[in-house]
C-alpha atoms as a PDB file:
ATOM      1  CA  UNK A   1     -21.617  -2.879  23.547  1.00  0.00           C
ATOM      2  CA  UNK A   2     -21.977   0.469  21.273  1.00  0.00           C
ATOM      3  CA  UNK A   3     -22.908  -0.223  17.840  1.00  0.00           C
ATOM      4  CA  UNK A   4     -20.200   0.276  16.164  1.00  0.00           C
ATOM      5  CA  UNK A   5     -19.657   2.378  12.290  1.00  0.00           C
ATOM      6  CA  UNK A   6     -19.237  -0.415   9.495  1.00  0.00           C
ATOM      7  CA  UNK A   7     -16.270   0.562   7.078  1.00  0.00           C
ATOM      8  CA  UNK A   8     -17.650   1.129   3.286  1.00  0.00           C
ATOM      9  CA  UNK A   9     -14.963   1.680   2.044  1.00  0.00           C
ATOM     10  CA  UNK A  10     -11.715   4.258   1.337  1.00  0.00           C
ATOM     11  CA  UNK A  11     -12.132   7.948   0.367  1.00  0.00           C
ATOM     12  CA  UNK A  12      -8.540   8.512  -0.298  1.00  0.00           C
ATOM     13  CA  UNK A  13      -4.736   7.518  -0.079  1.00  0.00           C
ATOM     14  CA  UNK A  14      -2.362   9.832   0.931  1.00  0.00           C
ATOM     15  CA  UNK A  15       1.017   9.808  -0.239  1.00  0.00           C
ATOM     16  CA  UNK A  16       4.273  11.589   0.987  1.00  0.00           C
ATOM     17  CA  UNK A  17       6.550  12.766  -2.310  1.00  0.00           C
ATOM     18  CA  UNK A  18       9.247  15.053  -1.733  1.00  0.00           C
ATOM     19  CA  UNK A  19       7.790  17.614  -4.373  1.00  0.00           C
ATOM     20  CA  UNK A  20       4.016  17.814  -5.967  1.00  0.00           C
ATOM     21  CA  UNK A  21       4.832  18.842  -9.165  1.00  0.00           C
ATOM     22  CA  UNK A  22       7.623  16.253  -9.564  1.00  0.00           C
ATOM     23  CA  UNK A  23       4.805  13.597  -8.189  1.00  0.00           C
ATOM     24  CA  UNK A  24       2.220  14.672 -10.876  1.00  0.00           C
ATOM     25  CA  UNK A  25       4.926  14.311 -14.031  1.00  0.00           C
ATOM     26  CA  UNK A  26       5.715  10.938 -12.319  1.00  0.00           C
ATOM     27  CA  UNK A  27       2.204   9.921 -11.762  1.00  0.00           C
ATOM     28  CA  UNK A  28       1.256  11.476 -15.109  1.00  0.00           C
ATOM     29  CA  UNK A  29       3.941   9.471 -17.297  1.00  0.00           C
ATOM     30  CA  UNK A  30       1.966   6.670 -15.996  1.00  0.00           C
ATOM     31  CA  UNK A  31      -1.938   7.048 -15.563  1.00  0.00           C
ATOM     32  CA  UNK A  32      -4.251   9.787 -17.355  1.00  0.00           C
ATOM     33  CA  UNK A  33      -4.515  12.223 -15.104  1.00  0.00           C
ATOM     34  CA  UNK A  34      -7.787  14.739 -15.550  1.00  0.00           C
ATOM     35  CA  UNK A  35      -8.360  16.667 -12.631  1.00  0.00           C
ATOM     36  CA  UNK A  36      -6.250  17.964  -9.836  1.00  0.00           C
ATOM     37  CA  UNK A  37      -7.249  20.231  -6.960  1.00  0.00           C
ATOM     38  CA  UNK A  38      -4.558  22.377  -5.079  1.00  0.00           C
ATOM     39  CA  UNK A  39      -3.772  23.807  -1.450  1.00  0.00           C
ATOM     40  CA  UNK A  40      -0.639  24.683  -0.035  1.00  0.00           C
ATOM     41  CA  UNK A  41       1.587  21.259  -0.075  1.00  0.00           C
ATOM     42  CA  UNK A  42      -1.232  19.193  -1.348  1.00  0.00           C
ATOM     43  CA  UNK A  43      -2.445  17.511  -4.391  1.00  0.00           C
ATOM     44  CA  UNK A  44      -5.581  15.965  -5.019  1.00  0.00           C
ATOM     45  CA  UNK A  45      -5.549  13.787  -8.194  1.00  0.00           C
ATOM     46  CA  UNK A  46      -9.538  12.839  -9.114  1.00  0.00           C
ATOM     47  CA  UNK A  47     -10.358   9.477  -9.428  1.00  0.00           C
ATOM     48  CA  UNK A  48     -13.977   9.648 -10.521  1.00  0.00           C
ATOM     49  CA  UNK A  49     -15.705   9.753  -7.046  1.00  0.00           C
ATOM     50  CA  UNK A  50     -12.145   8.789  -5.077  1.00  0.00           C
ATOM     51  CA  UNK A  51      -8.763  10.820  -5.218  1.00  0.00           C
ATOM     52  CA  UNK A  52      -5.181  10.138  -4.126  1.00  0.00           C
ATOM     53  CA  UNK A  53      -4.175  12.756  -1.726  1.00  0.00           C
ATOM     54  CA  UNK A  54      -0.518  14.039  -3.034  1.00  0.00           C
ATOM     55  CA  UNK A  55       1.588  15.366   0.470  1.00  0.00           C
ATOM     56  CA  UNK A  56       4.703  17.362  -0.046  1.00  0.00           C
ATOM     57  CA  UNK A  57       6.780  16.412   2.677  1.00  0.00           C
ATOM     58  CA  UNK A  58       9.859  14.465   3.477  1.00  0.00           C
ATOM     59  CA  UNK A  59       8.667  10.497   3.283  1.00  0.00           C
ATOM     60  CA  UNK A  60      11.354   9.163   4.885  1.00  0.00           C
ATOM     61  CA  UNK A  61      12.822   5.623   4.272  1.00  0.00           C
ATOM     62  CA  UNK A  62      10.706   3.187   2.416  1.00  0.00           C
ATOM     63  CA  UNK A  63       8.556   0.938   4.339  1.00  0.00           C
ATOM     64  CA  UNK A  64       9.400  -2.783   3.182  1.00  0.00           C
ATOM     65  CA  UNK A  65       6.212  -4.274   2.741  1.00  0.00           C
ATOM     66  CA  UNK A  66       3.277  -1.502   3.333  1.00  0.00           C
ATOM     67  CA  UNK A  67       1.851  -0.544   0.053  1.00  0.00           C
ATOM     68  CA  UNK A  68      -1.824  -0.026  -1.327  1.00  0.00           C
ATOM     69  CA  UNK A  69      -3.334  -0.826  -4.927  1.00  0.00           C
ATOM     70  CA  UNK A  70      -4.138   1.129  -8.112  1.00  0.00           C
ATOM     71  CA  UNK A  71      -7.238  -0.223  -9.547  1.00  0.00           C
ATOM     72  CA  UNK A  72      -6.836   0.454 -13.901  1.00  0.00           C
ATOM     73  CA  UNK A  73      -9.187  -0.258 -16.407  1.00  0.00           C
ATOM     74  CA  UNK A  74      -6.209  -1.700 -18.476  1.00  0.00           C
ATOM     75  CA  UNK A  75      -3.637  -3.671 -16.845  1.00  0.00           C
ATOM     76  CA  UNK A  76      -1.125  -4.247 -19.780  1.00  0.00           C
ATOM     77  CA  UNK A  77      -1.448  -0.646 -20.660  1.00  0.00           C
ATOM     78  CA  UNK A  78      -0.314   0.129 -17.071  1.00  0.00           C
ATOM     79  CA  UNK A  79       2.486  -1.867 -17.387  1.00  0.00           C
ATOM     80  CA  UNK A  80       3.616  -1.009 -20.964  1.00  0.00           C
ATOM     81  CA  UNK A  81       3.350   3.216 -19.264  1.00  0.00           C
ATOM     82  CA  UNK A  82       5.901   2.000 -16.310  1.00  0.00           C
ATOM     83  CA  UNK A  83       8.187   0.215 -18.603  1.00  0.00           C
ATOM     84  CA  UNK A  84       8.268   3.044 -21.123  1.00  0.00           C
ATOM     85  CA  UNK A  85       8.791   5.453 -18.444  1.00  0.00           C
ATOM     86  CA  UNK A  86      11.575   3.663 -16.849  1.00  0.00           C
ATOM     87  CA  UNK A  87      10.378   2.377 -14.176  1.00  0.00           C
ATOM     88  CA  UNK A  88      11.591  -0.708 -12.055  1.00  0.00           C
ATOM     89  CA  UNK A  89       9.067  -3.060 -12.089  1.00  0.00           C
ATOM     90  CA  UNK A  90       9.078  -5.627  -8.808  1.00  0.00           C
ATOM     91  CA  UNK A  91       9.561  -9.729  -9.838  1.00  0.00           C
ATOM     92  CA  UNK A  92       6.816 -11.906  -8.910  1.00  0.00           C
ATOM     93  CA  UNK A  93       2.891 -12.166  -9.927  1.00  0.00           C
ATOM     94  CA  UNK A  94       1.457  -8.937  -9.477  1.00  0.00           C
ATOM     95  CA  UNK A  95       2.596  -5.450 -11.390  1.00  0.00           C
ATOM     96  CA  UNK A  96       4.394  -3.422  -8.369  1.00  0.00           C
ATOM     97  CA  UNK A  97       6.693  -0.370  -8.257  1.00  0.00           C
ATOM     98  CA  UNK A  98       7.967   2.286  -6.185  1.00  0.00           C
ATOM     99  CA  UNK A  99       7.433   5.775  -6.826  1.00  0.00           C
ATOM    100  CA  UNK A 100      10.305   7.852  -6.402  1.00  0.00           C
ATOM    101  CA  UNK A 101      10.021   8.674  -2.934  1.00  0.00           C
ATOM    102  CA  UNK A 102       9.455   4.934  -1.807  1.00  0.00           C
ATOM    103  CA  UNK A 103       5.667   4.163  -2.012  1.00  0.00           C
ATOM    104  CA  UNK A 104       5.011   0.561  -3.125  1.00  0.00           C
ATOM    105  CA  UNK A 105       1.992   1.108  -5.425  1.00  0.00           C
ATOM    106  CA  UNK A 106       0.413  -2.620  -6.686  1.00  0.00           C
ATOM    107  CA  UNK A 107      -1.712  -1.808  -9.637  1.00  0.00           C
ATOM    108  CA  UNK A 108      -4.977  -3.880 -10.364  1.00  0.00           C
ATOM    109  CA  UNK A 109      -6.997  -4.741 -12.834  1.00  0.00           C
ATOM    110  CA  UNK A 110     -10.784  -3.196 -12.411  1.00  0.00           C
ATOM    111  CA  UNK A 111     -12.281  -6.085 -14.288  1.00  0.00           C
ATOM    112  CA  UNK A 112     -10.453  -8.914 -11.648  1.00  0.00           C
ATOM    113  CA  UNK A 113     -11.068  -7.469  -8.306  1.00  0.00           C
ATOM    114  CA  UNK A 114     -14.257  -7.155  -6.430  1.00  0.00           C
ATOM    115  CA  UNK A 115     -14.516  -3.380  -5.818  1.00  0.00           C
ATOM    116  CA  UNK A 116     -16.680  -1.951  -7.845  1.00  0.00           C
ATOM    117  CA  UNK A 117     -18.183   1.655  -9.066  1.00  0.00           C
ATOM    118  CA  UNK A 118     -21.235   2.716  -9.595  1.00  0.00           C
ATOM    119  CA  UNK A 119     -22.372   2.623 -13.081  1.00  0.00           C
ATOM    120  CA  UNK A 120     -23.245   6.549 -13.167  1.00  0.00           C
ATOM    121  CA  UNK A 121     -19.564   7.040 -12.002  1.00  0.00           C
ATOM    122  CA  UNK A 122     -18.103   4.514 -14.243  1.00  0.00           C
ATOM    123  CA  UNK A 123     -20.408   6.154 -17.250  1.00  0.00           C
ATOM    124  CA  UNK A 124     -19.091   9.776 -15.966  1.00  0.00           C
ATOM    125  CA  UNK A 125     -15.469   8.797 -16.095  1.00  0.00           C
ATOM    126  CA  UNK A 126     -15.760   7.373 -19.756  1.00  0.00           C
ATOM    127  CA  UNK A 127     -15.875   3.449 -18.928  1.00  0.00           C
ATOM    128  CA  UNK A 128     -19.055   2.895 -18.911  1.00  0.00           C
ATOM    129  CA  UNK A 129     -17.762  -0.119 -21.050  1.00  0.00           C
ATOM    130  CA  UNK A 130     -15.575  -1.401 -18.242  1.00  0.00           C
ATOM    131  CA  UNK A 131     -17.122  -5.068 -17.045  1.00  0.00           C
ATOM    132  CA  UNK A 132     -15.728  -7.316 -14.790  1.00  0.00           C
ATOM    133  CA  UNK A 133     -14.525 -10.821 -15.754  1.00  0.00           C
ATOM    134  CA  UNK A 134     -16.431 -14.126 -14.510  1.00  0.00           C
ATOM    135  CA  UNK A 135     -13.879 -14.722 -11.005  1.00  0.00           C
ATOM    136  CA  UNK A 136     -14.552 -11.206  -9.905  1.00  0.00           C
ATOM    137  CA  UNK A 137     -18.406 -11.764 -10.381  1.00  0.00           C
ATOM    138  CA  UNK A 138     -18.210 -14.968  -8.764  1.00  0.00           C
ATOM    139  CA  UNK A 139     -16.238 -13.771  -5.637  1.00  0.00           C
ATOM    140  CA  UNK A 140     -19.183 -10.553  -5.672  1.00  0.00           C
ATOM    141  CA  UNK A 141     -22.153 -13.321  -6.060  1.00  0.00           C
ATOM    142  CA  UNK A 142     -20.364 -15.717  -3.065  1.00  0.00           C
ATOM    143  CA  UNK A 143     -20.324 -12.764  -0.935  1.00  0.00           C
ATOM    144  CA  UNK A 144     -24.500 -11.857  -2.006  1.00  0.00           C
ATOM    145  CA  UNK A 145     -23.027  -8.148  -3.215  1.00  0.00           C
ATOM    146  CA  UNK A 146     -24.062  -9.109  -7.087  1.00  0.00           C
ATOM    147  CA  UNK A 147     -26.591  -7.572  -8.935  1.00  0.00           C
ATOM    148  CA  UNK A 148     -30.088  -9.790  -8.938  1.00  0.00           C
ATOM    149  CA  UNK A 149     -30.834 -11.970 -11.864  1.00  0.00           C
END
């Protein structure tokens, strides 16, 4: 058999709204937003060495369940920015929404999960601060991807 590519991880998200300047107010009532790049129809909103890929084009109806996650250096904060914004906020354990054209976006807390930047990126993007908590180090030390003692 071929060797085959390993995945290492996820450039971008792309996202259907019906209008990119309508998207970025949205977006941008929510989450700092610092740098955007522009083409015809497109949006690219900078996430430090990532982006999220804005598409102006007709999403269509909502897909029940199909959604992808946020990571934020402040979880509350996030949540605080959706409910003074206005937005519906799903029931149950973790901080989802829909944007107005239907994407379920699950926000996450940097410090809980086990992706992680580099420290020159984190120190680039101003959170050079930003550590994780003891269960996301543990889950990073089970799977041998923490830093040696």
């Amino acid at each position: 058999m071929t060797e085959r590519p390993r995945l290492v991880g996820i450039n971008h998200v792309a996202l259907e709204v019906g209008d990119i300047e309508e998207a970025l107010e949205f977006y941008g009532r929510i989450f700092t937003i610092e740098g955007v790049d522009r083409m015809a129809g497109m949006a690219f909103v900078d996430m430090g060495d990532q982006f999220i890929a804005l598409s102006e084009r007709d999403p269509g109806q909502p897909d029940r369940s199909r959604h992808f996650g946020l990571v934020v250096d402040d979880k509350p904060a996030a949540r605080a920015a959706l409910e003074e914004a206005g937005v519906k906020i799903s029931g149950g354990r973790f901080l989802d929404f829909r944007d107005p054209w239907g994407n379920l976006v699950q926000i996450v807390d940097y410090r809980d999960i086990q992706f992680t930047k580099a420290p020159w990126v984190l120190e680039a993007m101003g959170l050079g601060d930003l550590e994780k908590r003891p269960k996301a180090l543990d889950e990073l030390r089970e799977k041998g991807l923490s830093e040696p003692d």
